[in-house]
C-alpha atoms as a PDB file:
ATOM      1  CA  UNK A   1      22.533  62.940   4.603  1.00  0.00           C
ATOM      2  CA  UNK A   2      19.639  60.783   5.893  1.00  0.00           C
ATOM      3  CA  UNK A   3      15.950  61.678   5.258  1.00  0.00           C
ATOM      4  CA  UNK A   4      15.508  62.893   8.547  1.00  0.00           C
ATOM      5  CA  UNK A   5      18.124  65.285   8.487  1.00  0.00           C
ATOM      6  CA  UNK A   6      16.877  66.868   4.924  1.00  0.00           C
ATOM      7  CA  UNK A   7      13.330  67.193   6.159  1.00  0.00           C
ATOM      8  CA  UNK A   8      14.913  68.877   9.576  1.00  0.00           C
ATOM      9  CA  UNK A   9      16.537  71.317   7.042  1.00  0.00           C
ATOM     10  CA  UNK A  10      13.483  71.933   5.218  1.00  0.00           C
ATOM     11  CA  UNK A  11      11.491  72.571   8.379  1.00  0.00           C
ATOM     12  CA  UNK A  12      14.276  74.647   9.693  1.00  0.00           C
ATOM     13  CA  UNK A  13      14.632  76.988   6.374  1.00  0.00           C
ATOM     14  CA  UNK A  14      10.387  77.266   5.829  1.00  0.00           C
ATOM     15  CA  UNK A  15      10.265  78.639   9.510  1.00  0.00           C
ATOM     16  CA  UNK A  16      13.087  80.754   8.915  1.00  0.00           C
ATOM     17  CA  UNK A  17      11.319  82.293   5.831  1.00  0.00           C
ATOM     18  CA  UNK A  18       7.679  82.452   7.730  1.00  0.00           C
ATOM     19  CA  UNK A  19       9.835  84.887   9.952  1.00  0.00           C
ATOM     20  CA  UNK A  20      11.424  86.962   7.513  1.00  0.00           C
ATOM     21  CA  UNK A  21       8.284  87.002   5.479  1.00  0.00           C
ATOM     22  CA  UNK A  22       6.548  88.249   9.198  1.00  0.00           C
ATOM     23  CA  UNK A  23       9.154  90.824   9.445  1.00  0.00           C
ATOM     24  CA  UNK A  24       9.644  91.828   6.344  1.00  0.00           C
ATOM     25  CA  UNK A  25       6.016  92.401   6.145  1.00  0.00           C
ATOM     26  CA  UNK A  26       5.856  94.248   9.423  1.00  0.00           C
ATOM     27  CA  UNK A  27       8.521  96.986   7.896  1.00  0.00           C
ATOM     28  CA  UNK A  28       6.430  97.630   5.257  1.00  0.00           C
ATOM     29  CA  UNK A  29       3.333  97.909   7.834  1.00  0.00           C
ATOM     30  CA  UNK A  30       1.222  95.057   5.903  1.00  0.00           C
ATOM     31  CA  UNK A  31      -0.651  93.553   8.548  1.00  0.00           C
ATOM     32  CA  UNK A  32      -2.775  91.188   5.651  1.00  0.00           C
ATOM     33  CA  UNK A  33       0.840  89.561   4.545  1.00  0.00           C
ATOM     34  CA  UNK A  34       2.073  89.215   8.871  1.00  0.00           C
ATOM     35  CA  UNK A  35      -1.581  87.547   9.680  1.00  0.00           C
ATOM     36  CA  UNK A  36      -1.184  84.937   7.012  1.00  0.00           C
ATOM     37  CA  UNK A  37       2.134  84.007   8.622  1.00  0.00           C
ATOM     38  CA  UNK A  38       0.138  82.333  11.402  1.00  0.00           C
ATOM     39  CA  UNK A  39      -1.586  79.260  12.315  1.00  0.00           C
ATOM     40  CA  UNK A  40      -5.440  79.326  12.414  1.00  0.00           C
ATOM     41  CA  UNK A  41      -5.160  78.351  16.257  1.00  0.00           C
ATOM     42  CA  UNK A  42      -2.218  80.352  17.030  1.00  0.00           C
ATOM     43  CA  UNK A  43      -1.912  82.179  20.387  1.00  0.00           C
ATOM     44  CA  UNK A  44       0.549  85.522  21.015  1.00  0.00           C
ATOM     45  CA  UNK A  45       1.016  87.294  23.783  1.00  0.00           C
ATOM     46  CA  UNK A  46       2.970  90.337  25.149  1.00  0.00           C
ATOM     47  CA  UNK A  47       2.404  92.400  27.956  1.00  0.00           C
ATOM     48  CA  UNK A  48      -0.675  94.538  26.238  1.00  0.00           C
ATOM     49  CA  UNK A  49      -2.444  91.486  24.282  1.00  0.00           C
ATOM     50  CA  UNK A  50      -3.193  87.425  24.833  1.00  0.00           C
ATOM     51  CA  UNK A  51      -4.897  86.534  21.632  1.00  0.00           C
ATOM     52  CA  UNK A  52      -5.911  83.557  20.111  1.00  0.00           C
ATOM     53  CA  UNK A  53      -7.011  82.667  16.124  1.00  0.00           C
ATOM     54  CA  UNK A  54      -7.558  84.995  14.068  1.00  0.00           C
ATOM     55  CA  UNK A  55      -7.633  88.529  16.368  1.00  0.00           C
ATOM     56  CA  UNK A  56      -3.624  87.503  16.511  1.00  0.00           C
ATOM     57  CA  UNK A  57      -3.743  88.612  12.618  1.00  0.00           C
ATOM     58  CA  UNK A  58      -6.559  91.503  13.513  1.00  0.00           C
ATOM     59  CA  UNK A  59      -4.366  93.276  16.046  1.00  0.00           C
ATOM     60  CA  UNK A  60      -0.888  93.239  13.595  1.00  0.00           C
ATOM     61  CA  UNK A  61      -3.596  95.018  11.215  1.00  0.00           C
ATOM     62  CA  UNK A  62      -4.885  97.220  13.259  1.00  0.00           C
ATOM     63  CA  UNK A  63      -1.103  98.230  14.517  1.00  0.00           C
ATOM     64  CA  UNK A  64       0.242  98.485  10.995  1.00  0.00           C
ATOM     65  CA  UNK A  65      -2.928 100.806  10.098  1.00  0.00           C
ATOM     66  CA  UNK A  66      -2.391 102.842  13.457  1.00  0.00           C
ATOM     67  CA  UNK A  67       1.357 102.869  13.118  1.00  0.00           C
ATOM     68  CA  UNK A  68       1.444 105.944  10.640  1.00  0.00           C
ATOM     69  CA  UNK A  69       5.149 106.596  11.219  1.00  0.00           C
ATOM     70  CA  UNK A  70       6.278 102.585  11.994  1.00  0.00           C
ATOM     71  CA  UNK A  71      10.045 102.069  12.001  1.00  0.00           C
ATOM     72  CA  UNK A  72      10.890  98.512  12.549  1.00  0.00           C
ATOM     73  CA  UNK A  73      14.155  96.849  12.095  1.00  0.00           C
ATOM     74  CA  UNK A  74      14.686  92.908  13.283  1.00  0.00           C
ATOM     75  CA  UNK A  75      17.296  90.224  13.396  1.00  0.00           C
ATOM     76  CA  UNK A  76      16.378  86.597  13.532  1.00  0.00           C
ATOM     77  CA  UNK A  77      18.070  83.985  15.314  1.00  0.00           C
ATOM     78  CA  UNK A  78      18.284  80.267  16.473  1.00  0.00           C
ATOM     79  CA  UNK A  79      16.145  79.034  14.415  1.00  0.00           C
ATOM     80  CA  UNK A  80      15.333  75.760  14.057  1.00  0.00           C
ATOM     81  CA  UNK A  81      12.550  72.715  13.144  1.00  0.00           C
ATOM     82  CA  UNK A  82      10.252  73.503  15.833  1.00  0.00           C
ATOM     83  CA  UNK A  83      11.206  77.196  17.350  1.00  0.00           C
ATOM     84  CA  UNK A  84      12.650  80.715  16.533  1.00  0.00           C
ATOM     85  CA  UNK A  85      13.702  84.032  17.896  1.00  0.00           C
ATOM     86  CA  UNK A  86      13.667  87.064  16.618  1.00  0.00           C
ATOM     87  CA  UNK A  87      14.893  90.555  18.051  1.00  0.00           C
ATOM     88  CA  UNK A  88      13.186  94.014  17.157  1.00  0.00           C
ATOM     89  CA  UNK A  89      12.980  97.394  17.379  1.00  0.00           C
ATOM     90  CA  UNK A  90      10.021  99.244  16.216  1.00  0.00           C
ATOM     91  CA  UNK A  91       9.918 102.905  16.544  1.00  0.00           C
ATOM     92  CA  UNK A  92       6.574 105.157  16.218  1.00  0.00           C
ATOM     93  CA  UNK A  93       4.313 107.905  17.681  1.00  0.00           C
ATOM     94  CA  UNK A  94       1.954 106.738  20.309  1.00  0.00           C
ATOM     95  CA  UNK A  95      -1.039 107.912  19.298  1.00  0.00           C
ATOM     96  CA  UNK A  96      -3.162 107.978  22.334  1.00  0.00           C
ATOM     97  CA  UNK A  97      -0.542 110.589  23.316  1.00  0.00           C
ATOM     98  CA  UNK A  98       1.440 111.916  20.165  1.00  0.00           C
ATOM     99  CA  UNK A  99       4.487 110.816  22.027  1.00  0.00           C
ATOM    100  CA  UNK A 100       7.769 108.936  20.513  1.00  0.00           C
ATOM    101  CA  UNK A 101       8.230 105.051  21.422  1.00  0.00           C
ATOM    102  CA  UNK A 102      11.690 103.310  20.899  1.00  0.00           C
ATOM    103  CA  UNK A 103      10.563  99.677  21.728  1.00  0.00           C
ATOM    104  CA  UNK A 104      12.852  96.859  22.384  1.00  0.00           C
ATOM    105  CA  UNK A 105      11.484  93.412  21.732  1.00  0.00           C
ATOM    106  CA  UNK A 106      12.670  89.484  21.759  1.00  0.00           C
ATOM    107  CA  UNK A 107      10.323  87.589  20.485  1.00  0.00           C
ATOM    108  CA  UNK A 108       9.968  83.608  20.814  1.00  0.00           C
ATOM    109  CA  UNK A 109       7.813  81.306  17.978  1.00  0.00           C
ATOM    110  CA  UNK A 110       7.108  77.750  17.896  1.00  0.00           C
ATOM    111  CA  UNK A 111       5.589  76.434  14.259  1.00  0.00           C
ATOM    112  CA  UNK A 112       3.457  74.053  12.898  1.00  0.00           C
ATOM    113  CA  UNK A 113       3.921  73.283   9.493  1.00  0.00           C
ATOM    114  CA  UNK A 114       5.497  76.664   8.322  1.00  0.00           C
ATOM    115  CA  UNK A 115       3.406  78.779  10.133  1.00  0.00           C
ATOM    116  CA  UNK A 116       3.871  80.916  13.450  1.00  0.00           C
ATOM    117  CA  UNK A 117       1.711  78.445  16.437  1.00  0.00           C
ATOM    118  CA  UNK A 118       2.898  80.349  19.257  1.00  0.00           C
ATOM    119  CA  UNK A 119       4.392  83.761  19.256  1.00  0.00           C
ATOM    120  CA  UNK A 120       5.411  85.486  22.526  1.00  0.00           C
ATOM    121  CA  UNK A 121       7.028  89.252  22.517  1.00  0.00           C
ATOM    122  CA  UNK A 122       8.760  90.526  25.719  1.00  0.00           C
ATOM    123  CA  UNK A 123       9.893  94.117  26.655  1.00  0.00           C
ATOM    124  CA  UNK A 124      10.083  96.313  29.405  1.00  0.00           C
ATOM    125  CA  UNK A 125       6.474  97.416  30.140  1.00  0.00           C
ATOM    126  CA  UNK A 126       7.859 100.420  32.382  1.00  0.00           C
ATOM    127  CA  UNK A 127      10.043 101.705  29.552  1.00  0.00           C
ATOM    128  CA  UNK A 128       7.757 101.588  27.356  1.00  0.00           C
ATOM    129  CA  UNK A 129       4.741 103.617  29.272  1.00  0.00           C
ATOM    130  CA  UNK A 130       7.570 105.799  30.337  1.00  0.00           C
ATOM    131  CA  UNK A 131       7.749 106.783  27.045  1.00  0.00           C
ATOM    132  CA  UNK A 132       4.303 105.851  25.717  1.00  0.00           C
ATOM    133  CA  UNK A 133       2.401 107.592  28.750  1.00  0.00           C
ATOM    134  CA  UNK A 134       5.396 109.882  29.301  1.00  0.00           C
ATOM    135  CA  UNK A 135       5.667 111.025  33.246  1.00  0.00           C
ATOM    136  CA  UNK A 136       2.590 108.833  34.717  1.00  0.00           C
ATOM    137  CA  UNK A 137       4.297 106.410  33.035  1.00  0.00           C
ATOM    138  CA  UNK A 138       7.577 106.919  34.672  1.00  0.00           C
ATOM    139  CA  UNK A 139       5.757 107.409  38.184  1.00  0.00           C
ATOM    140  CA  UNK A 140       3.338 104.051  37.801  1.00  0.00           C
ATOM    141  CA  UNK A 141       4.210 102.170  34.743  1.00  0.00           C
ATOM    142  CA  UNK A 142       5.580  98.968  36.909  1.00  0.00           C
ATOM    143  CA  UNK A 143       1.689  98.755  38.503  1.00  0.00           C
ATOM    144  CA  UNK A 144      -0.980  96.284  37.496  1.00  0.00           C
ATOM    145  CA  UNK A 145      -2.940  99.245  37.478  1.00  0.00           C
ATOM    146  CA  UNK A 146      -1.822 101.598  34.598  1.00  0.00           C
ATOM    147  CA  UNK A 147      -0.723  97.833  33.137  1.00  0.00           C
ATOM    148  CA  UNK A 148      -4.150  97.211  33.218  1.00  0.00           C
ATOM    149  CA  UNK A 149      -5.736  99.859  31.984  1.00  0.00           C
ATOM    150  CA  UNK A 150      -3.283  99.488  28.779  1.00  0.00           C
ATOM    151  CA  UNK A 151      -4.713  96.435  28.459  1.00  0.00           C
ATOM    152  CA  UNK A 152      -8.245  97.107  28.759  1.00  0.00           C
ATOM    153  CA  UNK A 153      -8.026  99.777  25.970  1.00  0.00           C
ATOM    154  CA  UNK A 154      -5.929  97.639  23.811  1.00  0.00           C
ATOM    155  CA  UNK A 155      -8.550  95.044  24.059  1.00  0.00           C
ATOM    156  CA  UNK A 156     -11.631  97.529  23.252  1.00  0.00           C
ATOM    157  CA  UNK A 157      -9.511  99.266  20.098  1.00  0.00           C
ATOM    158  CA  UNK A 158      -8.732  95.496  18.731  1.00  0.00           C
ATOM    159  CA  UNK A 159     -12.717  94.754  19.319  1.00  0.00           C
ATOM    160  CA  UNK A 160     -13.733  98.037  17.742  1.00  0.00           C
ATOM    161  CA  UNK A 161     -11.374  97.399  14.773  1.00  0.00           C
ATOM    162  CA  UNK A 162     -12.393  93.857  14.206  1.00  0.00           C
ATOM    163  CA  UNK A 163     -16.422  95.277  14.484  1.00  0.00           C
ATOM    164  CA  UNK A 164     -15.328  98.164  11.718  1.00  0.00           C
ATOM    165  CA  UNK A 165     -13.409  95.934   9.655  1.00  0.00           C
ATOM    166  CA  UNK A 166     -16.141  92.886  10.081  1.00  0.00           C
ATOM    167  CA  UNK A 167     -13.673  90.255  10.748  1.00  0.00           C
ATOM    168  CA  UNK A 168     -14.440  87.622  12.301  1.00  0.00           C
ATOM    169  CA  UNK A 169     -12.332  87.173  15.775  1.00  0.00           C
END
């Protein structure tokens, strides 16, 4: 085996072990261990968050802390020196409305020296308020505007969790 090859490996199994670390971590709602996973300049994004640095690690906090009643089971796949993917399912009362959430997510990483660079979830925004928001999310989940407003409340309860927690974003 050349040298190339073995450091390919070794790349390949350190990401692989950042992930399961990540969701290994995530099961056991311990946002601390999931934020170290990343890269000081990492970016994620969904359809509820675009975050850069360190609110990336702030927000899997303040979901773990939130998540009282977190389920989350995930496979990993394809991964490799530079990229991963991962598959989840996390499972959990919505708080804002006390209702049950069965979310579906693939997620996509790229990594920088054993740590997550780039993370991107995707799911089904309209299933998820359908449940989430229950029947004004069935009615208007698909528009920018309930979308929006998701957003915008996300973004003040990650704000007001960073203030109460004095991290720095």
């Amino acid at each position: 085996m050349n040298n190339t090859s073995t450091n390919d490996t070794s790349t390949e199994a350190l990401n692989k072990k950042t992930l399961e670390t990540f969701y290994s971590a995530f099961q056991r709602r311990d946002g601390e261990t999931m934020a170290k996973q990343y890269a000081p300049t990492a970016h994620f994004e969904d359809a509820v968050f675009k975050l850069d640095g360190s609110k990336v690690g702030s927000m899997w906090k303040m979901l773990c802390e939130s998540g009282k009643d977190l389920k989350v089971t995930y496979s990993i796949s394809d991964v490799n020196k530079n990229t991963g993917k991962a598959h989840w399912t996390a499972v959990y009362t919505f708080a804002a409305t006390g209702r049950k959430v069965i979310n579906h997510v693939s997620a996509t990483f790229e990594f920088k020296d054993g740590q997550i660079l780039r993370h991107k979830d995707t799911f089904s925004f309209w299933k998820w308020s359908s449940q989430a928001l229950g029947p004004i999310g069935s009615l208007l989940g698909w528009t920018s505007v309930i979308r929006g407003r998701v957003q915008s409340l996300a973004a003040r309860n990650l704000e007001n969790y960073i203030k109460n927690h004095q991290e720095t974003p």
